[in-house]
Protein backbone atom coordinates (compact mmCIF):
# COMPACT_ATOMS: atom_id res chain seq x y z
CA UNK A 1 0.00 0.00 0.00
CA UNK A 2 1.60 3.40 -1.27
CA UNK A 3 1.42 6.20 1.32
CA UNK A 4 -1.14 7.96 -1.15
CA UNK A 5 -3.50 5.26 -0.82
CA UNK A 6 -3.09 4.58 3.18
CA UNK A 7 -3.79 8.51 3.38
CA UNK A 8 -7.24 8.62 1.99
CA UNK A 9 -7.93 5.26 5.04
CA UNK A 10 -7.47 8.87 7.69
CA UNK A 11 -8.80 12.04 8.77
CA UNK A 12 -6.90 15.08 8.44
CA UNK A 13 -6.93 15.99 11.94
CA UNK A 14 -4.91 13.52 14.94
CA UNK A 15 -7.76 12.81 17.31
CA UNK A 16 -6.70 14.68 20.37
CA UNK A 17 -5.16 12.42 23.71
CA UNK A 18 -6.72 13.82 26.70
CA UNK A 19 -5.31 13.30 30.02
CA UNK A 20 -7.42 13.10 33.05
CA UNK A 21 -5.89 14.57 36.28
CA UNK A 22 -6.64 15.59 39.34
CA UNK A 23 -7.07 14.30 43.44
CA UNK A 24 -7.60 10.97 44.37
CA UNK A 25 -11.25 10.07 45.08
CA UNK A 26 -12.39 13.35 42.98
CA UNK A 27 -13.60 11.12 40.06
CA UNK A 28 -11.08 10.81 37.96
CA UNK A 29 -11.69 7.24 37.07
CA UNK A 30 -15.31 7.36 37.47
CA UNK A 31 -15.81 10.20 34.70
CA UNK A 32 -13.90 7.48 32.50
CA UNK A 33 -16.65 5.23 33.00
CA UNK A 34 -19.16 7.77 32.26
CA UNK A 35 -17.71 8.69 29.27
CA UNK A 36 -17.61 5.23 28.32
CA UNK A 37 -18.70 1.75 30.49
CA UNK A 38 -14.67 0.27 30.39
CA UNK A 39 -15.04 -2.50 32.57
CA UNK A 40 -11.25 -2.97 32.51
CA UNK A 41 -11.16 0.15 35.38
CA UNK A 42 -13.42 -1.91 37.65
CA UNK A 43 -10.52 -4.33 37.71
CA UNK A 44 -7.74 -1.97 39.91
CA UNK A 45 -7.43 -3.33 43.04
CA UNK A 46 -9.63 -1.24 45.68
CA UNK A 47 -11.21 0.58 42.98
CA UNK A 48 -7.92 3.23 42.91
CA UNK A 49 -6.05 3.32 39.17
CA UNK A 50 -2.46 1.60 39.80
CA UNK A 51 -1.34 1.73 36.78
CA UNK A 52 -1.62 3.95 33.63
CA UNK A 53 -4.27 3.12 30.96
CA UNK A 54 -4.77 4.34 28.15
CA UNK A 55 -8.69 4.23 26.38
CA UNK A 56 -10.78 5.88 23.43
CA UNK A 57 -14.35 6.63 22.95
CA UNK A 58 -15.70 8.02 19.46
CA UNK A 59 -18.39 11.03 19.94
CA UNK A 60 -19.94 13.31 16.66
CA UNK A 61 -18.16 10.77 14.60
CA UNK A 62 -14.62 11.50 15.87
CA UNK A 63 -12.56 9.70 17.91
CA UNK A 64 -11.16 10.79 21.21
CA UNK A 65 -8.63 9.07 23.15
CA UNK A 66 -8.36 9.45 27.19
CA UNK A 67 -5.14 8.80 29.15
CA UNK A 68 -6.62 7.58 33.04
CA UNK A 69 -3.27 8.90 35.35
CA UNK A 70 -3.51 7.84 39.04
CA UNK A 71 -3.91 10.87 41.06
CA UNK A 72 -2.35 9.88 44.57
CA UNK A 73 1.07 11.60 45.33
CA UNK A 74 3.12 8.83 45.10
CA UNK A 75 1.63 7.98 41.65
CA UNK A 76 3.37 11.55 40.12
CA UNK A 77 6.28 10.22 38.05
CA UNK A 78 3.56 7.99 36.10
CA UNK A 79 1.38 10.93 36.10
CA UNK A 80 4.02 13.08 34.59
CA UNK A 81 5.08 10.79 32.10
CA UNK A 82 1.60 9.93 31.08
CA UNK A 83 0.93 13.35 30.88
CA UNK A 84 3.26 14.37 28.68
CA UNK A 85 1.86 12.60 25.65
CA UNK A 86 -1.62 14.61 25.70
CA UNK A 87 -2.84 17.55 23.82
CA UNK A 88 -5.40 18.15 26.15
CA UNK A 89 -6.33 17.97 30.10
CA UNK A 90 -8.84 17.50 32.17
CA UNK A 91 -8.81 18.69 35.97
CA UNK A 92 -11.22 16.99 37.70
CA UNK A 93 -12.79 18.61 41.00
CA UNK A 94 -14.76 17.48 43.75
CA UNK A 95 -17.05 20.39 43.77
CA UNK A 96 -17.45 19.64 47.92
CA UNK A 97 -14.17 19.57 48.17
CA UNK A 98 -12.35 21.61 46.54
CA UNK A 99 -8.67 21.80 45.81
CA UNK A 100 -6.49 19.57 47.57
CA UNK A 101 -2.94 18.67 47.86
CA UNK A 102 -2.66 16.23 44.19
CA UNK A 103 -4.89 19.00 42.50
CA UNK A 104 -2.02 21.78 43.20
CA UNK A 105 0.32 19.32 41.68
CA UNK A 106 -1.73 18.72 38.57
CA UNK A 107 -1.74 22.43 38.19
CA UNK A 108 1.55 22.49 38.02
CA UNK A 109 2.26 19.75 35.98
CA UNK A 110 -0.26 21.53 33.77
CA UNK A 111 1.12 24.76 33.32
CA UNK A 112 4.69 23.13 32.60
CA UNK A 113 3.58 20.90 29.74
CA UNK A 114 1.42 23.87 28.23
CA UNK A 115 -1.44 22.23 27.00
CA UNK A 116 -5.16 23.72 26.95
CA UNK A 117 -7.31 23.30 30.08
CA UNK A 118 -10.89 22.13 30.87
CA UNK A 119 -11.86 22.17 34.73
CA UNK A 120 -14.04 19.58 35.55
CA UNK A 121 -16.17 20.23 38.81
CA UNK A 122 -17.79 16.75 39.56
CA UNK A 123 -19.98 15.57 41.82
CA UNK A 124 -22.14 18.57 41.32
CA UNK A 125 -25.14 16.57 42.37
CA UNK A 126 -23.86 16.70 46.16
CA UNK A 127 -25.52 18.88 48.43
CA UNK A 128 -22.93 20.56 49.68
CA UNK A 129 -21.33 21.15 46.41
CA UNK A 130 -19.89 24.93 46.00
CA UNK A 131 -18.56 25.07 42.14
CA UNK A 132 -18.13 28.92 43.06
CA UNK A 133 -15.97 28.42 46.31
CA UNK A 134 -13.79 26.22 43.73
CA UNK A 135 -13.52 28.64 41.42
CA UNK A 136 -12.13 31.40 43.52
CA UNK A 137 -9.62 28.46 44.89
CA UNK A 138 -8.31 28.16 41.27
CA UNK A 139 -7.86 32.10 41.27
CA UNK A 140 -5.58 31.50 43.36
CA UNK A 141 -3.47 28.88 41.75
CA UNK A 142 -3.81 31.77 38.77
CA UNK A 143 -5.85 29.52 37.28
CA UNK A 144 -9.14 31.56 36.13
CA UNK A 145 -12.49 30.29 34.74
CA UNK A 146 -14.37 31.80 31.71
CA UNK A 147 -17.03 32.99 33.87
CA UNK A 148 -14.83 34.68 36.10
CA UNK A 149 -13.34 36.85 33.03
CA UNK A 150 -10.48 34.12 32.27
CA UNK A 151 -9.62 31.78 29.20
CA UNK A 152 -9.92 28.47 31.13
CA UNK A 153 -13.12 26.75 30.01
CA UNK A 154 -15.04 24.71 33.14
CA UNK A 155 -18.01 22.64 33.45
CA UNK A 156 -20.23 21.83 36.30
CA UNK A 157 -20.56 17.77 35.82
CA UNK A 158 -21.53 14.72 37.83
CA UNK A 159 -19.94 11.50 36.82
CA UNK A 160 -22.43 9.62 38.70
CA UNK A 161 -25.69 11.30 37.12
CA UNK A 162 -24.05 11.86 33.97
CA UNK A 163 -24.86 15.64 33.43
CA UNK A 164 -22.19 17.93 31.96
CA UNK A 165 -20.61 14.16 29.79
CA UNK A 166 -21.63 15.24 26.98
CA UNK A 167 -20.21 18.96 27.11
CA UNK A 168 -17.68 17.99 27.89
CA UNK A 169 -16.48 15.78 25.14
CA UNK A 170 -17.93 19.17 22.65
CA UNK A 171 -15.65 20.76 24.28
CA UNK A 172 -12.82 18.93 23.80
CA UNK A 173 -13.49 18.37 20.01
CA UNK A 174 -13.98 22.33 19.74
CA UNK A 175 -10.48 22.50 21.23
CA UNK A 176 -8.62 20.17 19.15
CA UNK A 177 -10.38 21.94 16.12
CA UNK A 178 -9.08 24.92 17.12
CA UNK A 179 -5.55 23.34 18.34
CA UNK A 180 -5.27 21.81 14.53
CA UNK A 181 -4.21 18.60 15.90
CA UNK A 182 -1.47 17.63 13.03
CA UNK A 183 -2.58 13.68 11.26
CA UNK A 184 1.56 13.24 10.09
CA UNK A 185 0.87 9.42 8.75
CA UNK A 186 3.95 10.42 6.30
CA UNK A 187 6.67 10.20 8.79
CA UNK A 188 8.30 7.37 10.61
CA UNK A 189 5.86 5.41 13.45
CA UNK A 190 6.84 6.53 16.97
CA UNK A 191 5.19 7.24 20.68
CA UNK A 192 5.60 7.32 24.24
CA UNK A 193 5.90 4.16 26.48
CA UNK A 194 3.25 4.89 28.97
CA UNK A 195 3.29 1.32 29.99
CA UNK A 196 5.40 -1.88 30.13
CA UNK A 197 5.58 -4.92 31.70
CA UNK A 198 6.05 -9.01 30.98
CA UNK A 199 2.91 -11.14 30.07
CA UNK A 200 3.60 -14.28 31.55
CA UNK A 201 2.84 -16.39 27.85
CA UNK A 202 3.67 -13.67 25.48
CA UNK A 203 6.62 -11.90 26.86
CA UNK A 204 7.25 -7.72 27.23
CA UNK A 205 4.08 -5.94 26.14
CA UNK A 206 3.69 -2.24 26.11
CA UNK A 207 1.33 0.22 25.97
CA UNK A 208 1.81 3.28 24.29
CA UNK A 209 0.27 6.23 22.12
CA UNK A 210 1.01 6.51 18.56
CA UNK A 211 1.97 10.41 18.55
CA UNK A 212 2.92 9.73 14.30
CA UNK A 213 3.33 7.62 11.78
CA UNK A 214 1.62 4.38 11.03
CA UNK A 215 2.37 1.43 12.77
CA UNK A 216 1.81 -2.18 11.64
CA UNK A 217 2.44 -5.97 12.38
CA UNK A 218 6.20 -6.59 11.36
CA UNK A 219 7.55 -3.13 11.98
CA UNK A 220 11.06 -3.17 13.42
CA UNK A 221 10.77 -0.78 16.56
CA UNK A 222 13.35 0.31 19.19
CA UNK A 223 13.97 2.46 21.93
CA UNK A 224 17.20 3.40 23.50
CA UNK A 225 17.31 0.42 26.25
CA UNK A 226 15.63 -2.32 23.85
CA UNK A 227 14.76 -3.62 19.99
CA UNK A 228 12.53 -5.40 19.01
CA UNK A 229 9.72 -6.63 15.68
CA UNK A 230 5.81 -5.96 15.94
CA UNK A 231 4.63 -9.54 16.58
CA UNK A 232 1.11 -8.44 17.71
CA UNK A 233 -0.51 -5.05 17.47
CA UNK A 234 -3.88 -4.76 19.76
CA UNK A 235 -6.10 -1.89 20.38
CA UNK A 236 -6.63 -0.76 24.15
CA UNK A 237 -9.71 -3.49 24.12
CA UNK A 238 -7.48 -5.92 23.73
CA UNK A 239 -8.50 -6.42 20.28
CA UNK A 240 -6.00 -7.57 16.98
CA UNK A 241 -4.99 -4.60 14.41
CA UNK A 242 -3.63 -4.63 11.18
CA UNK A 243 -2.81 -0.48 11.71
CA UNK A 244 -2.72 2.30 14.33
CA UNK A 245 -2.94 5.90 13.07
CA UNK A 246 -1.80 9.00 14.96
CA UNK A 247 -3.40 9.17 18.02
CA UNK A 248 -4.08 5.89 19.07
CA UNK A 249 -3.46 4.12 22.04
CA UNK A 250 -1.96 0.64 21.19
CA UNK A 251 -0.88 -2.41 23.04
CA UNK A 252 2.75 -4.25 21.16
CA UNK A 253 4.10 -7.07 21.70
CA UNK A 254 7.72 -7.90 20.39
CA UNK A 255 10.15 -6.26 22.64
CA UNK A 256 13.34 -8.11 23.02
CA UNK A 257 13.65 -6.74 26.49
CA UNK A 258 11.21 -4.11 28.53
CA UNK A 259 11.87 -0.81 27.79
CA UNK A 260 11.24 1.58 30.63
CA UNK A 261 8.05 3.64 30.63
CA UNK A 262 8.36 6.86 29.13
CA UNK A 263 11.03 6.16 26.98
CA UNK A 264 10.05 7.03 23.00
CA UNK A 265 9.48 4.09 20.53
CA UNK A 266 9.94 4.78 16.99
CA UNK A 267 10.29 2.24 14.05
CA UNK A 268 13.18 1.66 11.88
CA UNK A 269 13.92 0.49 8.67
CA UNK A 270 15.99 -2.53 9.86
CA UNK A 271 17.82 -4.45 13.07
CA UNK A 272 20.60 -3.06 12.10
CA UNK A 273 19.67 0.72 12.57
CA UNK A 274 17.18 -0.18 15.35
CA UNK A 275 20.47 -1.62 17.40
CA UNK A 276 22.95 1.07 16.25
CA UNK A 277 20.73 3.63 18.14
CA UNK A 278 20.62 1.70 21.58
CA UNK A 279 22.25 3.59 24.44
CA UNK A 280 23.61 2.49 27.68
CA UNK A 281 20.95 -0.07 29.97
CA UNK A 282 22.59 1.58 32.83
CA UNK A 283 19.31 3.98 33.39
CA UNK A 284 17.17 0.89 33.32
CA UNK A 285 19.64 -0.92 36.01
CA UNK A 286 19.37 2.15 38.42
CA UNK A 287 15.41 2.70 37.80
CA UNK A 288 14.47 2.26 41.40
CA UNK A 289 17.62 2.12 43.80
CA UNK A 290 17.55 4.55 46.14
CA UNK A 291 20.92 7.06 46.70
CA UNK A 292 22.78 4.88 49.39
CA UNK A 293 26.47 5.82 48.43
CA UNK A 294 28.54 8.13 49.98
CA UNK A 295 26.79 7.82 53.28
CA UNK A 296 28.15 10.01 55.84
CA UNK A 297 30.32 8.57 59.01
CA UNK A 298 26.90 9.03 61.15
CA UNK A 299 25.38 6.57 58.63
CA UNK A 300 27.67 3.81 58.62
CA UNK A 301 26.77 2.26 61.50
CA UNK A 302 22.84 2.42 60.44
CA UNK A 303 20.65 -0.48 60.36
CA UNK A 304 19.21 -1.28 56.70
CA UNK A 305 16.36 -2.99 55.59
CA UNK A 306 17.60 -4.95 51.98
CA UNK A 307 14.77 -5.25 49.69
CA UNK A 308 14.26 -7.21 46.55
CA UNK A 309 11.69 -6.10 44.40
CA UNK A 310 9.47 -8.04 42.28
CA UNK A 311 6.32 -5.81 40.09
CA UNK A 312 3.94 -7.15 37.68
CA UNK A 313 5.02 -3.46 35.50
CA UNK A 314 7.59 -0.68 35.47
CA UNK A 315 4.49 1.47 36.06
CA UNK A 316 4.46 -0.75 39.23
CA UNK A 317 7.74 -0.33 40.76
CA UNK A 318 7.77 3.68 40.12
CA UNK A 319 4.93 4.08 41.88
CA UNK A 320 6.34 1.76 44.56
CA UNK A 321 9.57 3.63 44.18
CA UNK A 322 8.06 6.49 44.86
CA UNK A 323 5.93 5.48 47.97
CA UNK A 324 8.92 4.02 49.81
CA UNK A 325 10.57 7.48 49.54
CA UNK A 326 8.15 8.91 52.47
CA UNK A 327 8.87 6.34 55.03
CA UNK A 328 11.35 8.21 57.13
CA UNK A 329 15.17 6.89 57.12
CA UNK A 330 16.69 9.02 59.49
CA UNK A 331 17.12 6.02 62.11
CA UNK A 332 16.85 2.73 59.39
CA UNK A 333 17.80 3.15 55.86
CA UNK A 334 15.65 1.53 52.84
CA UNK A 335 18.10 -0.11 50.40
CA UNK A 336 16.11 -1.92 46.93
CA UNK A 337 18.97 -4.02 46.23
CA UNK A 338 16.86 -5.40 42.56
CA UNK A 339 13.98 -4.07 41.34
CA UNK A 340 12.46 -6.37 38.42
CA UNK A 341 9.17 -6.94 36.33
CA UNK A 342 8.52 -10.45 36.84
CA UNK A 343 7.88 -13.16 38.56
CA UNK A 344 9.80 -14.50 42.12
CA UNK A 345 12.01 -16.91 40.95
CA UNK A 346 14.91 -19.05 42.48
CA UNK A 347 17.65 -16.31 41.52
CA UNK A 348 15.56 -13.89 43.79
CA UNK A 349 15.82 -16.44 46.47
CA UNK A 350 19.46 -16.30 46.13
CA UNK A 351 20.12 -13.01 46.11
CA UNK A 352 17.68 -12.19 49.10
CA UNK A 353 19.90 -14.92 51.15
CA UNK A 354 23.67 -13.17 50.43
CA UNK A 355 22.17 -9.85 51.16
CA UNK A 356 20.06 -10.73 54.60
CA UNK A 357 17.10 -9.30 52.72
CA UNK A 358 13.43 -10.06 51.95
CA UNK A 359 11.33 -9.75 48.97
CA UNK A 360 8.23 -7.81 47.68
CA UNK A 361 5.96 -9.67 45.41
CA UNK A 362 3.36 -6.86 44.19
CA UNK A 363 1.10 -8.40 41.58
CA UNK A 364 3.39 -11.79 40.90
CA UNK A 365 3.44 -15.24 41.48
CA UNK A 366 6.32 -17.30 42.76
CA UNK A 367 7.28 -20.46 40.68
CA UNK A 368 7.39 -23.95 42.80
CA UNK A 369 11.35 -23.95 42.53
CA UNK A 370 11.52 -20.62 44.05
CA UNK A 371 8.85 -21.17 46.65
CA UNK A 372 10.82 -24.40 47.76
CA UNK A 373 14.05 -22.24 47.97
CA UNK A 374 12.16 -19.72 50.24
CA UNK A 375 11.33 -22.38 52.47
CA UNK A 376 15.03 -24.30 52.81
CA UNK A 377 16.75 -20.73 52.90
CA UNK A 378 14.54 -18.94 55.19
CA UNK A 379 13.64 -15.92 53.07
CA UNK A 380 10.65 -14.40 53.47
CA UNK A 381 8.86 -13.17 50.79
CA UNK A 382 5.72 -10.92 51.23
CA UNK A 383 2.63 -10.89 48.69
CA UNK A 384 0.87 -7.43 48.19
CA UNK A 385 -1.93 -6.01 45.50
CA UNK A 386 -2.40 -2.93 47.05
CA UNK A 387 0.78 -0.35 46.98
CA UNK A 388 -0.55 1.18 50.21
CA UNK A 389 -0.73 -1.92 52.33
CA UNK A 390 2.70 -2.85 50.88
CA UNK A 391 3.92 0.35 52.52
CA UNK A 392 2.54 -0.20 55.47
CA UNK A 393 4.12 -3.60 55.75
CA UNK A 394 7.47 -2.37 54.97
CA UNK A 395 7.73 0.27 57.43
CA UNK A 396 6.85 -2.51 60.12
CA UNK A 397 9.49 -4.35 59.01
CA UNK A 398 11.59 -1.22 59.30
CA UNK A 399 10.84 -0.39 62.43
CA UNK A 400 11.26 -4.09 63.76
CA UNK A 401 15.01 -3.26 63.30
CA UNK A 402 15.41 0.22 65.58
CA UNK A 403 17.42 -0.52 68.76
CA UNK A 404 15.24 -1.19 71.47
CA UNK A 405 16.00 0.32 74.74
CA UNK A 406 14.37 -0.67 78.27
CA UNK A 407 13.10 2.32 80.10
CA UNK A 408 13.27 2.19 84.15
CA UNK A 409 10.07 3.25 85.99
CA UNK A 410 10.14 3.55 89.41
CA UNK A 411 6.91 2.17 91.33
CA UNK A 412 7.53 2.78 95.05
CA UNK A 413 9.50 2.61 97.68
CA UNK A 414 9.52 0.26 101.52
CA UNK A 415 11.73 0.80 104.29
CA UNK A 416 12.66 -2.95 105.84
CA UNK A 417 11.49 -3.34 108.98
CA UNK A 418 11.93 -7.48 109.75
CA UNK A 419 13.67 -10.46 108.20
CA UNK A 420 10.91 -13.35 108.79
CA UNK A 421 12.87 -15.61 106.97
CA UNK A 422 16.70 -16.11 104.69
CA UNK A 423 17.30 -18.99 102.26
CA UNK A 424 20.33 -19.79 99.97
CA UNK A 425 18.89 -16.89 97.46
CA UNK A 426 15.66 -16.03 98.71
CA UNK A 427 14.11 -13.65 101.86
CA UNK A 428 10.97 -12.72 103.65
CA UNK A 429 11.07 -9.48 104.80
CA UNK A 430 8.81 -6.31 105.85
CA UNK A 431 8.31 -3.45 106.09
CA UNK A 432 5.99 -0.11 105.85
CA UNK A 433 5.39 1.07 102.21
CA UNK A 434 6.61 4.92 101.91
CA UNK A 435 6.06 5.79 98.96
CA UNK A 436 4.15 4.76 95.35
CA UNK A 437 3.87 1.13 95.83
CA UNK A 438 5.21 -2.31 96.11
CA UNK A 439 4.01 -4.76 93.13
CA UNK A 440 4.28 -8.55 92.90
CA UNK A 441 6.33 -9.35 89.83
CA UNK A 442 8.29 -5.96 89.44
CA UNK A 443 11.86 -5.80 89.98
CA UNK A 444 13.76 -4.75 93.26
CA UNK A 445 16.68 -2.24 93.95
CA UNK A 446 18.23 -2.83 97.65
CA UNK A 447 19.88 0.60 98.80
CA UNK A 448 21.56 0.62 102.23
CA UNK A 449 22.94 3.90 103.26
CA UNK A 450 23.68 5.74 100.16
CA UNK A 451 24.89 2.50 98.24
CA UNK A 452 23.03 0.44 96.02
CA UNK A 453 23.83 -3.17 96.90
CA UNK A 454 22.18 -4.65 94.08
CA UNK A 455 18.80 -5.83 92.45
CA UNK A 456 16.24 -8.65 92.77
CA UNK A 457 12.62 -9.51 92.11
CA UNK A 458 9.43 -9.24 93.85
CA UNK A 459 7.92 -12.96 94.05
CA UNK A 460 4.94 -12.38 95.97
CA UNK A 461 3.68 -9.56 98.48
CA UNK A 462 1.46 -10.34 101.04
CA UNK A 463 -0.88 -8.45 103.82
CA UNK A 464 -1.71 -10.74 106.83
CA UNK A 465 -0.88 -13.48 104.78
CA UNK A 466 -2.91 -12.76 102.20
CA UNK A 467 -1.24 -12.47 98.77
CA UNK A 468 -1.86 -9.25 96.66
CA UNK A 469 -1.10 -8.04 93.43
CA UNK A 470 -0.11 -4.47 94.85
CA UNK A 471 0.03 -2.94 97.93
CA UNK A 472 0.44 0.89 98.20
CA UNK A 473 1.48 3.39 100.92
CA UNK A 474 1.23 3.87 103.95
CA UNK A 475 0.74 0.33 104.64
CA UNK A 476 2.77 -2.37 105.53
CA UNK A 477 3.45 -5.89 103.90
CA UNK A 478 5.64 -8.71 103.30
CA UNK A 479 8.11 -9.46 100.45
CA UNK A 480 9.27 -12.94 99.08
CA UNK A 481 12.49 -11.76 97.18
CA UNK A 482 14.70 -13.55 95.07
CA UNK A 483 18.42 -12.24 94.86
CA UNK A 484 21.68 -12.68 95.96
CA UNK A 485 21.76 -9.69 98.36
CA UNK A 486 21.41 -10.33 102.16
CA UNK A 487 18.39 -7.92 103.19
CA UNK A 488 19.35 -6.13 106.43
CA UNK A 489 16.83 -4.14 108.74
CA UNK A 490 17.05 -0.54 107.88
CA UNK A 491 17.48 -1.12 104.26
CA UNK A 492 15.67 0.32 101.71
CA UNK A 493 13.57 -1.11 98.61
CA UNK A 494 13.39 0.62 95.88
CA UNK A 495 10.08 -1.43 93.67
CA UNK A 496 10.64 -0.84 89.75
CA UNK A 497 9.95 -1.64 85.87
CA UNK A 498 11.67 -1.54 82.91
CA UNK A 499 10.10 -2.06 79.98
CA UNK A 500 11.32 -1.93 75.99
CA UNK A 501 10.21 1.38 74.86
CA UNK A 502 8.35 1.22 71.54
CA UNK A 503 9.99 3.51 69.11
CA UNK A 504 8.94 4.41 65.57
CA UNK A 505 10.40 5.61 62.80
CA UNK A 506 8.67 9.58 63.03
């Protein structure tokens, strides 16, 4: 097919990539599914996006694609990357809300890539929505509203009623009208990576969007980490293609290797050029270790906790990657010795065992072999599906390493009276309680003059023969004690605790 005749297959005009930010639990995901039922969103784990997807909807005729970005903090590189592939965004608002932490960041993100705006203020149907109160909040992230005498188009919308859908995809075809969104099916295939990670039967799979070019079954495609040929070309349903035009979100199978998400794909004429324009793997080797060199003298003696890594996606370990960096390491460092897409396997089990280390399955299964070497080597390796709960897990594990100290609490204090009765390490003595008071169980100081003679433990503590748990001043009462120390009239007992004192990381 000559490029004359594969032109006149296309519209003149890219359909435009939208990308949906905004707060997590604003409605990000569910204006997705308004737009369009995807069932594949009801899949994420606890109904929160974990990785980056990438879908399209036709409306008027036209076709629109949507890039879903997780809108958590520790989600941002993924949201940046993803981001950077759109034409247009979306900001989406919980009009009860209002701005919040992740919707400052969006802005930001926003303003640095330079692409047109449409606010979104969802959940308009709740009753103590206030799209007005919102607006004057974006005011002052200089963000300002048509109505308000700015350039920034919004809509009042509510993804669960479904008003305000519609508009909104008018709007963004009026946009990308007046953007002249560029069709350039004449130049070499190529896209961002918003996506990669290894299918168990058909190897590294990708997602990405098709900024040019025309890509096909058989193309020869590279990046600067990995090469690779076109085996399978899928829509984002799922579905077999013979083509993908500018625009398009596309799932490929046919890497040699994963490339890292974000990197640029483009296709090449041959193997040759594809592999004279790979760089150095060394980014891909460093993608999630955190900065342990050149640790200062303070830091050498610093406990560690040695992870191992295993994700079902490099969307996976960045956002992992990026979670881990808020557990606080002033007092026990974090060190991802591997971080891999894939399954656990023996290797892992290995390398967990020479480093004293443990491993993170997120989304992975473990093969028998390594499951049997977990066992005989004593590695423990912990399964998660939720990045949250994985955090949560780690900085228990963390904090199971800070150096517990006891902490001494004195209880009360008996001057001895009598010695009833002296064995080859044991006493029965009494005496009047002075102070706080005497418990059965605690631990003893003996202090004669102004020297401490040394320490023992309460057995039991009785009143007219009559064993208590406590006995408190000014009362008097009888001690069994076990020690070595000879008791002496006149002495004083000093009745204590020590306990480990539970410390946390801050």
């Amino acid at each position: 097919m000559t490029v004359k005749q594969t032109q006149s297959n296309f519209s003149t005009q890219k359909p435009p990539v939208v990308v949906v930010l905004g707060h997590i639990d604003h409605g990000k995901t569910s204006l997705l599914m308004a737009i369009k039922d995807f069932k594949t969103l009801s899949k994420e784990t606890g109904g929160i996006t974990q990785h980056v997807g990438a879908y399209q909807v036709e409306h008027n005729g036209q076709k629109i694609t949507f890039i879903d970005t997780p809108g958590h903090e520790s989600f941002s590189a993924i949201r940046s990357r993803g981001s950077k592939a759109a034409d247009i965004a979306i900001l989406v608002i919980d009009a009860a809300e209002g701005i919040k932490k992740q919707t400052k960041e969006a802005i930001e993100l926003i303003k640095k890539i330079n692409i047109p705006l449409i606010v979104a203020l969802n959940k308009i149907d709740k009753p103590d929505a206030n799209p007005e109160r919102v607006k004057q909040q974006l005011m002052e992230e200089d963000i300002i509203v048509e109505s308000y005498g700015g350039k920034v188009l919004s809509l009042n919308i509510s993804a669960k009623t479904g008003k305000g859908i519609n508009d909104i995809l008018d709007l963004i075809l009026l946009i990308a009208e007046l953007e002249n969104l560029e069709n350039d099916i004449v130049s070499s295939a190529e896209g961002p990576i918003i996506e990669a990670y290894l299918d168990s039967k058909r190897g590294p799979t990708i997602t990405a969007i098709l900024e040019k070019g025309i890509l096909r079954p058989g193309a020869i495609i590279g990046t600067d980490t990995t090469i690779g040929k076109v085996k399978n070309l899928e829509n984002f349903l799922g579905k077999s293609i013979n083509e993908a035009e500018p625009g398009d979100p596309v799932i490929v199978v046919g890497f040699e290797g994963l490339p890292i998400v974000g990197e640029r794909f483009r296709v090449y004429e041959n193997i040759e050029e594809a592999q004279a324009n790979l760089k150095s793997k060394e980014t891909k080797n460093d993608y999630v270790k955190f900065a342990t060199q050149n640790k200062s003298e303070n830091e050498q003696n610093k406990k560690y906790l040695n992870l191992i890594i295993k994700a079902d996606a490099f969307g996976s370990l960045e956002a992992i990657q990026e979670v881990l960096k808020t557990l606080p390491q002033e007092t026990v460092g974090l060190k991802i010795v591997q971080a891999e897409v894939g399954n656990v396997n023996e290797s892992d089990i290995k390398l967990a065992k020479s480093v004293q280390g443990i491993i993170i399955a997120f989304r992975v299964k473990k093969d028998k072999i390594a499951e049997m070497a977990a066992q005989n080597e004593q590695v423990r390796i912990y399964d998660f599906d939720i990045i949250y709960t994985l955090a949560q897990k780690v900085r228990e594990l963390m904090e199971r390493k800070l150096i517990k100290e006891k902490e001494r609490m004195d209880l009360g204090k008996m001057e001895v009276t009598v010695i009833f009765r002296t064995e080859k390490n044991r006493q029965i003595i009494g005496g009047a309680v002075k102070e706080g008071e005497i418990v059965k169980g605690a631990s003893m100081e003996i202090i004669r003059g102004e020297e401490i003679l040394g320490q023992g433990k309460i057995i039991d503590v009785q009143v007219n023969k009559k064993s208590l748990a406590t006995v408190k001043a000014p009362k008097e009462c009888a001690i069994l004690y076990q020690g070595n120390e000879r008791i002496k009239e006149d002495d004083e007992i000093v009745c204590y605790k020590e306990e480990y004192v539970k410390e946390t990381l801050g």
